[in-house]
N, C-alpha and C. Protein backbone atom coordinates (compact mmCIF):
# COMPACT_ATOMS: atom_id res chain seq x y z
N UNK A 1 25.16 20.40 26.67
CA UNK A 1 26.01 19.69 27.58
C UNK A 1 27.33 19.42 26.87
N UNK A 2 28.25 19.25 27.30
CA UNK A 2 29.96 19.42 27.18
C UNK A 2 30.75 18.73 28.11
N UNK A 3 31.52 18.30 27.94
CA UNK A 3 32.31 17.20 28.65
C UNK A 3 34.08 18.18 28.20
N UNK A 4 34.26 18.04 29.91
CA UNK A 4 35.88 18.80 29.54
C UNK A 4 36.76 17.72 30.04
N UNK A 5 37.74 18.12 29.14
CA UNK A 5 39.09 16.55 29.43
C UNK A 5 40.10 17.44 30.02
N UNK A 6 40.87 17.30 31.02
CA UNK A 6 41.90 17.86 31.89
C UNK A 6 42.32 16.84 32.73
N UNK A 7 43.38 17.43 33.49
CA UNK A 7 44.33 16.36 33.97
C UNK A 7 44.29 17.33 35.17
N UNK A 8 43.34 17.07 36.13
CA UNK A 8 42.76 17.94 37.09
C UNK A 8 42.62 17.36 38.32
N UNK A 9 42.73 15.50 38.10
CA UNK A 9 42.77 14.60 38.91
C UNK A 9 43.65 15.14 40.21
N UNK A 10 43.29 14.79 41.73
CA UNK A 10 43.78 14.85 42.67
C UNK A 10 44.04 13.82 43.36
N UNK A 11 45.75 12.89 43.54
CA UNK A 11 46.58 11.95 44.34
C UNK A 11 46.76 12.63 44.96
N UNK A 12 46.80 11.44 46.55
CA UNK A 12 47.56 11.75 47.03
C UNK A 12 47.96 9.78 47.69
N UNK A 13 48.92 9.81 47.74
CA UNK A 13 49.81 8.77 48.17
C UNK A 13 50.38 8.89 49.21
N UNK A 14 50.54 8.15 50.32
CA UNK A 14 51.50 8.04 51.65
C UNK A 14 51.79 6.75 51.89
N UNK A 15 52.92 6.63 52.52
CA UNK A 15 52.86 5.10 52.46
C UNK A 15 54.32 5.39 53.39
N UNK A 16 54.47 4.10 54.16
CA UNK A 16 55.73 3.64 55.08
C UNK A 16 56.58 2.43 54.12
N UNK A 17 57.71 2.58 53.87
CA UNK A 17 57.78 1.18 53.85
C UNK A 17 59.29 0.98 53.95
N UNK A 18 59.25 -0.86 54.34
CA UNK A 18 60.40 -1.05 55.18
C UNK A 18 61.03 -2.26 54.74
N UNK A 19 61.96 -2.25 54.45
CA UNK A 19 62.78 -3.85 53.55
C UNK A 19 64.01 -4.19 54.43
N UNK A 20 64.28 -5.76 54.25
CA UNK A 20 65.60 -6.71 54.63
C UNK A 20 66.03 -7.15 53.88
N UNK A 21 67.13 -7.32 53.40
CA UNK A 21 67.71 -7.81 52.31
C UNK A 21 68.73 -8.75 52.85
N UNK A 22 69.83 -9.65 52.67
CA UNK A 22 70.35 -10.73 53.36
C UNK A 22 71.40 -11.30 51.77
N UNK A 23 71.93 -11.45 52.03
CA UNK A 23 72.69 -12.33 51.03
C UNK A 23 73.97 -13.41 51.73
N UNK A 24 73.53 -14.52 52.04
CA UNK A 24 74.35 -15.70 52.57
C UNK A 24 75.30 -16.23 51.54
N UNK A 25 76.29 -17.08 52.40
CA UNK A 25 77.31 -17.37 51.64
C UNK A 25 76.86 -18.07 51.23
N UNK A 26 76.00 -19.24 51.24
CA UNK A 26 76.04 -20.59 50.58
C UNK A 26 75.23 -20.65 49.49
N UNK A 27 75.27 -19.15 48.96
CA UNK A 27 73.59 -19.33 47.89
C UNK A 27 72.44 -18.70 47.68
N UNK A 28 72.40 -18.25 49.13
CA UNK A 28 70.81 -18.08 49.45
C UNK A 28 70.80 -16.62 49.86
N UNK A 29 69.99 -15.80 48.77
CA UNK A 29 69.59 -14.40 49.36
C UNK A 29 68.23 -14.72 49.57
N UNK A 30 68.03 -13.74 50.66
CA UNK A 30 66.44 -13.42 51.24
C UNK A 30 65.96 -11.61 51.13
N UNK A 31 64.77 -11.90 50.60
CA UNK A 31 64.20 -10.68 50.66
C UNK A 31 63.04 -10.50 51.42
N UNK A 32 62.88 -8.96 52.21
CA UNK A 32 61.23 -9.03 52.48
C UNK A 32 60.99 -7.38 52.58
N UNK A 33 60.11 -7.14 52.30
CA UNK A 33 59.59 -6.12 52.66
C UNK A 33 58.04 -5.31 52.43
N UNK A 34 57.73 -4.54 53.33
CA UNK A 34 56.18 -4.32 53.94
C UNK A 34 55.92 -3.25 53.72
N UNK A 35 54.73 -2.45 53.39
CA UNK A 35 54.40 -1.78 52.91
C UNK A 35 52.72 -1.18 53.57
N UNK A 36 52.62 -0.20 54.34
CA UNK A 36 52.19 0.41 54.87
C UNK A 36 51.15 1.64 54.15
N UNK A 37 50.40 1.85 53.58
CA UNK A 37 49.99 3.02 52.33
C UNK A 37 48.43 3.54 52.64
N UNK A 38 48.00 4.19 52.31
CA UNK A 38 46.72 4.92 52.38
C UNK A 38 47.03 5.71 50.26
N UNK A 39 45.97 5.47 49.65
CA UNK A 39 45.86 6.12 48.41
C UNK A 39 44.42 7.11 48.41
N UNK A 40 44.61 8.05 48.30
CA UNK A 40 43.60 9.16 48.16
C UNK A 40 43.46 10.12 47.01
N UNK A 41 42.53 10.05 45.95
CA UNK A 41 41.78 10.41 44.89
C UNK A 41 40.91 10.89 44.78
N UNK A 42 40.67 11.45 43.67
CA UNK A 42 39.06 11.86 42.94
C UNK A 42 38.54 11.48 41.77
N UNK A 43 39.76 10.79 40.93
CA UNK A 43 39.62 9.82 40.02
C UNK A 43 40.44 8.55 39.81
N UNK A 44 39.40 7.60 39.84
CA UNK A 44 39.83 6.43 39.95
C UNK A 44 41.39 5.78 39.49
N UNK A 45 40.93 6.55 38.20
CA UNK A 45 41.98 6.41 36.67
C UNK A 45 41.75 4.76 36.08
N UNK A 46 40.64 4.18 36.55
CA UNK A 46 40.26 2.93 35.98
C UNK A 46 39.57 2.56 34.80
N UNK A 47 39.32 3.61 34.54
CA UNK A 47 38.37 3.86 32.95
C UNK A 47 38.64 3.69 32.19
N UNK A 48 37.95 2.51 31.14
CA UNK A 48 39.04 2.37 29.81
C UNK A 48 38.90 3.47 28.63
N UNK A 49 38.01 4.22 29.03
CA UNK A 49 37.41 5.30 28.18
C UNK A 49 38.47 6.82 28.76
N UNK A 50 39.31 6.79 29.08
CA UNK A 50 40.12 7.93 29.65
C UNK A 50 38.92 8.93 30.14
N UNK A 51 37.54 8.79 30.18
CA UNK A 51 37.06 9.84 30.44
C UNK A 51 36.09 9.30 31.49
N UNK A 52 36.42 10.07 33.04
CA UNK A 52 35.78 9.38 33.97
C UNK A 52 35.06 10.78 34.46
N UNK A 53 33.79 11.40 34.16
CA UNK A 53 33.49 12.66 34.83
C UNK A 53 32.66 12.24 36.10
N UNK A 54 32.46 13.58 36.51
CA UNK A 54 32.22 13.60 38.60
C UNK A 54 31.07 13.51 38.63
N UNK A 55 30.63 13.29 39.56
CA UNK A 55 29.36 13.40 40.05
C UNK A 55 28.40 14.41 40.16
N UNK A 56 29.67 15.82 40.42
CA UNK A 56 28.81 17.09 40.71
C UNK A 56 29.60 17.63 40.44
N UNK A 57 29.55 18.78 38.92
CA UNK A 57 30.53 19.18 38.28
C UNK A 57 31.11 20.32 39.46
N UNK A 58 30.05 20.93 40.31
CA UNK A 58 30.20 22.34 41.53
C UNK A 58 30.72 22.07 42.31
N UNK A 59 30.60 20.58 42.84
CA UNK A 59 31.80 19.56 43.83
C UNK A 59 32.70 18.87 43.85
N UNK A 60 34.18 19.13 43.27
CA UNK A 60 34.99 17.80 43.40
C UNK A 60 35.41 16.98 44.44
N UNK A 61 35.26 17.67 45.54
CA UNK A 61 35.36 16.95 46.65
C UNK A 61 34.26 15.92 47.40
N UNK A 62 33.51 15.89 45.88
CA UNK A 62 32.61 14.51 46.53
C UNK A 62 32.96 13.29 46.37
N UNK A 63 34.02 13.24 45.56
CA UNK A 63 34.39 12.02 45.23
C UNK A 63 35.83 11.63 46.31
N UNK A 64 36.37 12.90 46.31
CA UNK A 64 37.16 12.66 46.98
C UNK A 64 37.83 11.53 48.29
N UNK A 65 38.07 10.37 48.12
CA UNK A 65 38.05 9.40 49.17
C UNK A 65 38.96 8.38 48.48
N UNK A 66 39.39 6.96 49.68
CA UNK A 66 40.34 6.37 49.19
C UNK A 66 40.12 5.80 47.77
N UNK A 67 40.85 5.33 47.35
CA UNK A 67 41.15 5.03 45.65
C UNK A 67 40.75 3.42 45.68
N UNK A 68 40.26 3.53 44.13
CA UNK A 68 39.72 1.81 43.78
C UNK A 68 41.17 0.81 44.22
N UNK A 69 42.60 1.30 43.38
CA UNK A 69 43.72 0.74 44.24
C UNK A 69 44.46 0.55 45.07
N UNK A 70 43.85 0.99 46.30
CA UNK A 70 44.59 1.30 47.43
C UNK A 70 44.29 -0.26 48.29
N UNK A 71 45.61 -0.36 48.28
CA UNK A 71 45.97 -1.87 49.55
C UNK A 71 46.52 -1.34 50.83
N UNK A 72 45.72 -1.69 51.68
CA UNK A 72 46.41 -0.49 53.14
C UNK A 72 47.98 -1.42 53.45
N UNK A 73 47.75 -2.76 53.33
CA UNK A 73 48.92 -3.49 54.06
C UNK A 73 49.33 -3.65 52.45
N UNK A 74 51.00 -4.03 52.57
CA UNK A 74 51.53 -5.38 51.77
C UNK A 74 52.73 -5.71 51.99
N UNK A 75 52.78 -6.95 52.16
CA UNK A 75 53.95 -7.88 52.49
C UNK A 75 54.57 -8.39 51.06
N UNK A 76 56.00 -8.60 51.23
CA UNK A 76 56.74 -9.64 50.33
C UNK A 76 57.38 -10.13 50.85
N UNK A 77 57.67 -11.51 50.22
CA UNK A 77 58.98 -11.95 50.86
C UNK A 77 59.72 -13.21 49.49
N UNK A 78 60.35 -12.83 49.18
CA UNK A 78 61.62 -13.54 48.06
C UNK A 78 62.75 -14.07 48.96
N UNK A 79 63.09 -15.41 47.80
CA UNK A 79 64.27 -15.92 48.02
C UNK A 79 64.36 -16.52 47.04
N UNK A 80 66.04 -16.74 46.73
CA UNK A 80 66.55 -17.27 46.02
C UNK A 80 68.16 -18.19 46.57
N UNK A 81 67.75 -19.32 45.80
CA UNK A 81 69.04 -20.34 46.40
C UNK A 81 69.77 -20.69 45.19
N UNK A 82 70.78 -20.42 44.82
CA UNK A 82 71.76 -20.57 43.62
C UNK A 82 71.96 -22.45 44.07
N UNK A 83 71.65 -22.98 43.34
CA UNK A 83 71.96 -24.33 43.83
C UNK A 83 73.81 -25.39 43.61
N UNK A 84 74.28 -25.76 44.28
CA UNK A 84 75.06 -25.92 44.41
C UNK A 84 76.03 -27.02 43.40
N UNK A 85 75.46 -26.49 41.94
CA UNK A 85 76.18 -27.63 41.04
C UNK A 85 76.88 -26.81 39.92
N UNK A 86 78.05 -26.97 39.72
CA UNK A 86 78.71 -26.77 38.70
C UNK A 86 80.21 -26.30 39.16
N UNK A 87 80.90 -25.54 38.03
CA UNK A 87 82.35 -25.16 38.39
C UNK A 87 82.48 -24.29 39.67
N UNK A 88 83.34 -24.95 40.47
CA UNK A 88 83.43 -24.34 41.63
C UNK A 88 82.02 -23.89 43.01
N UNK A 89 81.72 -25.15 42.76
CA UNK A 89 80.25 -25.44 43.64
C UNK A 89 80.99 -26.92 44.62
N UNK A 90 79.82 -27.03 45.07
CA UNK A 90 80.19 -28.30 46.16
C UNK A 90 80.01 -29.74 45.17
N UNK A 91 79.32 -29.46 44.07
CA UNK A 91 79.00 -31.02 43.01
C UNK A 91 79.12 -30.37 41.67
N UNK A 92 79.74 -31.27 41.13
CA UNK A 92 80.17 -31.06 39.76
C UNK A 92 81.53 -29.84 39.32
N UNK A 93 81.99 -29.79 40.49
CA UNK A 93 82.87 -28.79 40.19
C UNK A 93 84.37 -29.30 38.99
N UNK A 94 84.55 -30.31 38.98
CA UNK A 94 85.31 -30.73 37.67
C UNK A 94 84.32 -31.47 36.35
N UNK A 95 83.43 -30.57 36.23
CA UNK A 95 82.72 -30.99 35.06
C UNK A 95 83.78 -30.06 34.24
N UNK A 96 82.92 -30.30 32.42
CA UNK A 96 83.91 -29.31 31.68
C UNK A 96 83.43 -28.65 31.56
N UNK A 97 83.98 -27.75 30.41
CA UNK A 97 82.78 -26.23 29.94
C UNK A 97 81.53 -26.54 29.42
N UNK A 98 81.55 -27.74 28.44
CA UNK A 98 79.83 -27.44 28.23
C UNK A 98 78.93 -28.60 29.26
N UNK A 99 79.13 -29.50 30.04
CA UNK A 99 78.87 -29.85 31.13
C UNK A 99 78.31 -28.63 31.99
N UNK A 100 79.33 -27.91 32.37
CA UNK A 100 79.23 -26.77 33.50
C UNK A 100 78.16 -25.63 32.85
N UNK A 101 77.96 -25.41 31.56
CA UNK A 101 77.15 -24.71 30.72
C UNK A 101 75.56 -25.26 31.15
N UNK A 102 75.43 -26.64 31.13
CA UNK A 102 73.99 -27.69 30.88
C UNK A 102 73.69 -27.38 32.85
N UNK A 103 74.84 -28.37 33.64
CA UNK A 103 74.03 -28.21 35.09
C UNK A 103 74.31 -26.47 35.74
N UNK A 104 75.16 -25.87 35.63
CA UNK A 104 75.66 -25.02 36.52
C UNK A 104 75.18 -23.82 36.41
N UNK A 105 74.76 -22.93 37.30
CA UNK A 105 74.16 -21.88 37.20
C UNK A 105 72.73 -21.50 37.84
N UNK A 106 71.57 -22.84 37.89
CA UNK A 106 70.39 -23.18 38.30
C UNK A 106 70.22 -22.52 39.40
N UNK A 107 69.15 -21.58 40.03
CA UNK A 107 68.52 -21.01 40.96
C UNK A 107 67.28 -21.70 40.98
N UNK A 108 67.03 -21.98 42.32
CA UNK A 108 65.98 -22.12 42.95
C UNK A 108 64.57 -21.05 43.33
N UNK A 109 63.79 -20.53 42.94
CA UNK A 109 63.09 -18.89 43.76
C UNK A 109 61.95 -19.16 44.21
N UNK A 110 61.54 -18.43 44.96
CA UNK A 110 60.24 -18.29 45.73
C UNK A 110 59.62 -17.30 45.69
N UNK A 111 58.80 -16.80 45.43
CA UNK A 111 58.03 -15.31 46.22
C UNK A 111 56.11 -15.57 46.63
N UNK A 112 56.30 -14.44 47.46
CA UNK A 112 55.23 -14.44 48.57
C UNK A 112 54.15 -13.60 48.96
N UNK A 113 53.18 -13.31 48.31
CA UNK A 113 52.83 -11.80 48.88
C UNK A 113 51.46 -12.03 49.16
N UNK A 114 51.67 -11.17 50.12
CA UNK A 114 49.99 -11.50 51.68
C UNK A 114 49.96 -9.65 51.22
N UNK A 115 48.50 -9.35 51.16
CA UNK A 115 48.14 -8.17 50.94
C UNK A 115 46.80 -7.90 51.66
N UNK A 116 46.07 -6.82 52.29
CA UNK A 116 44.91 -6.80 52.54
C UNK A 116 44.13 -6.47 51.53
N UNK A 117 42.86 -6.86 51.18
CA UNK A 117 42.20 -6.95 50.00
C UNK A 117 41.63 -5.63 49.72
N UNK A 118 41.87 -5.34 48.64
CA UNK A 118 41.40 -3.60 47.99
C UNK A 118 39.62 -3.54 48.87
N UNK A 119 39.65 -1.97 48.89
CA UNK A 119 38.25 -1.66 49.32
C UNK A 119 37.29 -2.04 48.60
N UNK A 120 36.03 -2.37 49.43
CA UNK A 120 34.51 -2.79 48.50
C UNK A 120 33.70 -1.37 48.62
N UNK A 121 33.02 -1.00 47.55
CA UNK A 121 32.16 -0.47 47.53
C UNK A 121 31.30 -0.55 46.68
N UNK A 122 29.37 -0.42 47.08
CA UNK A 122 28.74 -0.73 46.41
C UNK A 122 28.15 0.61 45.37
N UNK A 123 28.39 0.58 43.81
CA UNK A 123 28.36 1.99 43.21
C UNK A 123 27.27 1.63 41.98
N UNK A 124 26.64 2.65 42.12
CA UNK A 124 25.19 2.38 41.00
C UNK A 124 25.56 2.73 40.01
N UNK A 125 25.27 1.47 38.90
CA UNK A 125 26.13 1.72 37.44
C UNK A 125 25.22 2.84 36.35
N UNK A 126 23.99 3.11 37.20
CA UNK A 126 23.05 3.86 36.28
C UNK A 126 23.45 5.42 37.22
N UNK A 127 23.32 6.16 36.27
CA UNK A 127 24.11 7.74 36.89
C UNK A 127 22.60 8.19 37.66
N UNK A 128 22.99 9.59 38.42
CA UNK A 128 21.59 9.72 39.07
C UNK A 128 22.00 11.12 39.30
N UNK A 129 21.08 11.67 39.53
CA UNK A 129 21.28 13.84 39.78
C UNK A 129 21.36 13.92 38.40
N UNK A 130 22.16 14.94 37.75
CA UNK A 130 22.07 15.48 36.77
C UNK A 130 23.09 14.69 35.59
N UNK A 131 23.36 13.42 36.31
CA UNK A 131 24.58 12.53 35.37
C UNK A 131 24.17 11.53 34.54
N UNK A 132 23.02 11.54 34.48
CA UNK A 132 22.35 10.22 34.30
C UNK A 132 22.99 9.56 32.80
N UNK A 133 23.52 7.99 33.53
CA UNK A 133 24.08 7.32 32.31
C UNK A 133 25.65 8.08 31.98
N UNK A 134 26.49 8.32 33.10
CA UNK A 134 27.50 8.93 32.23
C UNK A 134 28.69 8.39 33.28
N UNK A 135 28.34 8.33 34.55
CA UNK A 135 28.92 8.49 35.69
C UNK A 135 28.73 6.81 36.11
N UNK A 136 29.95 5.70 36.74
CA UNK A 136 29.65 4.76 36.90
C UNK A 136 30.03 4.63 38.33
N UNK A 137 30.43 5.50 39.37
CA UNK A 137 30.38 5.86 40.52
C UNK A 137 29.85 6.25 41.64
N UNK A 138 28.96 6.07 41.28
CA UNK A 138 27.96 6.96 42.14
C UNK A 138 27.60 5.64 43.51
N UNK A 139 28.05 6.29 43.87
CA UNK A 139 26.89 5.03 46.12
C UNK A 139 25.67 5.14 45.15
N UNK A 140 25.16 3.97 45.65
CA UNK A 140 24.27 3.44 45.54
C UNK A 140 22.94 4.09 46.57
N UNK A 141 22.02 4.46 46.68
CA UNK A 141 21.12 4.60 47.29
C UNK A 141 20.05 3.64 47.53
N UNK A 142 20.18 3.22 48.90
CA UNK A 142 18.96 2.49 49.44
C UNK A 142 18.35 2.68 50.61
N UNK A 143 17.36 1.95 50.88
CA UNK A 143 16.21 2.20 52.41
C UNK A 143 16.68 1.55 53.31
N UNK A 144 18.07 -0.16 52.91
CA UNK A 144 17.97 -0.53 53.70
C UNK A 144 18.69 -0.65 54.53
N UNK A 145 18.79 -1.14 56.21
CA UNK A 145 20.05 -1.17 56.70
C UNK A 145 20.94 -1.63 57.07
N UNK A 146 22.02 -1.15 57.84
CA UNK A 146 23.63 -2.26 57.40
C UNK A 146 23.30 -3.48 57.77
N UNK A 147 22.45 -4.10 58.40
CA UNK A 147 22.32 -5.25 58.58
C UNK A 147 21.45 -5.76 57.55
N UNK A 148 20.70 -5.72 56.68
CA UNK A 148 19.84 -6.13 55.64
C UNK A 148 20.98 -5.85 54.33
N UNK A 149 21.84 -4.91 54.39
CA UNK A 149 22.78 -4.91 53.29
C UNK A 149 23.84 -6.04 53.92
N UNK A 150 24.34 -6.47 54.74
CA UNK A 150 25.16 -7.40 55.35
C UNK A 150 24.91 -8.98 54.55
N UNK A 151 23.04 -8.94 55.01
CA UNK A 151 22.69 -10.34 54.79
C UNK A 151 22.52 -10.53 53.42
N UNK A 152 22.57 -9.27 51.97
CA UNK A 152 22.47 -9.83 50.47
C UNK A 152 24.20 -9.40 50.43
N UNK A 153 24.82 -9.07 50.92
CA UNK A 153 26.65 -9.37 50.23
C UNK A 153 26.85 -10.77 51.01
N UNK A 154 27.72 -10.90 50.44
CA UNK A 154 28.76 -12.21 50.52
C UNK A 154 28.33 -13.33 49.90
N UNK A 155 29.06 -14.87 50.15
CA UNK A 155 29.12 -15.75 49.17
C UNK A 155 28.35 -17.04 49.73
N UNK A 156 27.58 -17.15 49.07
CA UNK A 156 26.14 -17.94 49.34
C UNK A 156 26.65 -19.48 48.66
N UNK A 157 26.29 -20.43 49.57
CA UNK A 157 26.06 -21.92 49.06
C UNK A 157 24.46 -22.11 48.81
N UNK A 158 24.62 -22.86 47.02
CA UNK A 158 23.44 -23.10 46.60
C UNK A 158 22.58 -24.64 47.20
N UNK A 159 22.03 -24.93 48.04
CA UNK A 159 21.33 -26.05 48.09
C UNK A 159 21.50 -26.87 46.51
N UNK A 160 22.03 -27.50 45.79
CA UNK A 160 22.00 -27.96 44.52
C UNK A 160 20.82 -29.38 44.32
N UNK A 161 20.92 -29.86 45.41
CA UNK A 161 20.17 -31.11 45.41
C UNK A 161 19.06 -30.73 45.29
N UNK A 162 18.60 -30.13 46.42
CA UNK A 162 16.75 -29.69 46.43
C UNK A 162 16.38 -28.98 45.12
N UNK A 163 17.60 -28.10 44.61
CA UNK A 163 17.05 -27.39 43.39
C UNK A 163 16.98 -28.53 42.26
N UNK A 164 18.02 -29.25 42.28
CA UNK A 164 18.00 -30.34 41.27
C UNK A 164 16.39 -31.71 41.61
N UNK A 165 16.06 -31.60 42.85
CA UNK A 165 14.95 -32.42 43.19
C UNK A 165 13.70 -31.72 42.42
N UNK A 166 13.46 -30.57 42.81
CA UNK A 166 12.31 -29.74 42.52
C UNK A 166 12.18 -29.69 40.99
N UNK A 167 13.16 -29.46 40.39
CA UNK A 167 12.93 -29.30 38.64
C UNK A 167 12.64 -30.63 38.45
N UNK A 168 12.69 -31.62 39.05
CA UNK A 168 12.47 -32.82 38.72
C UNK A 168 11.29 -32.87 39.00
N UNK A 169 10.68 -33.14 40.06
CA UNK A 169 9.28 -33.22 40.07
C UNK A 169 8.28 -32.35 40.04
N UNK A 170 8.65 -31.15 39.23
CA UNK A 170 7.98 -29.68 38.70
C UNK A 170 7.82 -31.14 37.32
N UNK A 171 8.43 -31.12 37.04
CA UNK A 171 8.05 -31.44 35.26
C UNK A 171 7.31 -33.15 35.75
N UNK A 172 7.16 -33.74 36.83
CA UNK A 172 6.51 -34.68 37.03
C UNK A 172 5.01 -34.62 36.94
């Protein structure tokens, strides 16, 4: 067995995207812009080991599908307000030079970003077919269905009390 290193990886990237930019007199620029994308791969490129091999050396197109980084939406939105103190501002404009050095100049900023959350997928960290132990990609194989996989994902509240009751009167 042999492991080949190449740069064989297949992107592909598309994406829309659309910006406003604004710059007011009194200070205040505004920014925003949105971002529209689909990312499509065959290697992740997430590996800290630079070496991520396939699943099926005869198939690369099994892996083929959207990418661990792909955000379908993303929003920004920036601003900045130069605030209004120093030489030739609305306050402090007869300060001196090192006065005007200490208040003048100060920006205000903001930024904002709403994104839709990267794809989930569930991938069996133990390799399987002819990869075994090499491959950390692989779907997962199970019996059960989307509704029995539904009810073990997501984020569970622990009863804490009853568990904290029971160890108590286990050792009673």
């Amino acid at each position: 067995m042999a492991d080949l290193l190449t740069n064989s990886a297949k992107f592909r990237y598309n994406a829309l995207q659309a910006e406003i930019r604004r710059r007011f007199n009194q200070g205040l620029t505004f920014q925003a812009n949105y971002t529209f994308q689909k990312l499509l791969t065959d290697a992740p490129g997430t590996g800290q080991t630079r070496f991520e091999p396939l699943i099926d050396n005869a198939n690369r197109e099994a892996e083929y599908a959207i990418g661990d980084l792909d955000t379908t939406h993303v929003f920004n939105l920036n601003a900045i307000y130069e605030l209004p103190i120093g030489r030739g501002k609305k306050f402090g404009s007869d300060s001196g030079p090192w006065l005007d050095r200490l208040i003048g100049g100060w920006q205000v900023t903001s930024i904002l970003r709403i994104d839709s959350e990267a794809p989930f997928s569930i991938t069996d960290p133990r390799g399987t077919l002819n990869r075994a132990g090499r491959s950390g990609r692989q779907t997962a194989m199970t019996n059960l269905t989307k509704d029995q996989i539904k009810e073990l994902v997501g984020t569970f509240r622990t009863p804490v009390r009853r568990l904290l009751y029971q160890s108590f009167s286990d050792q009673s």
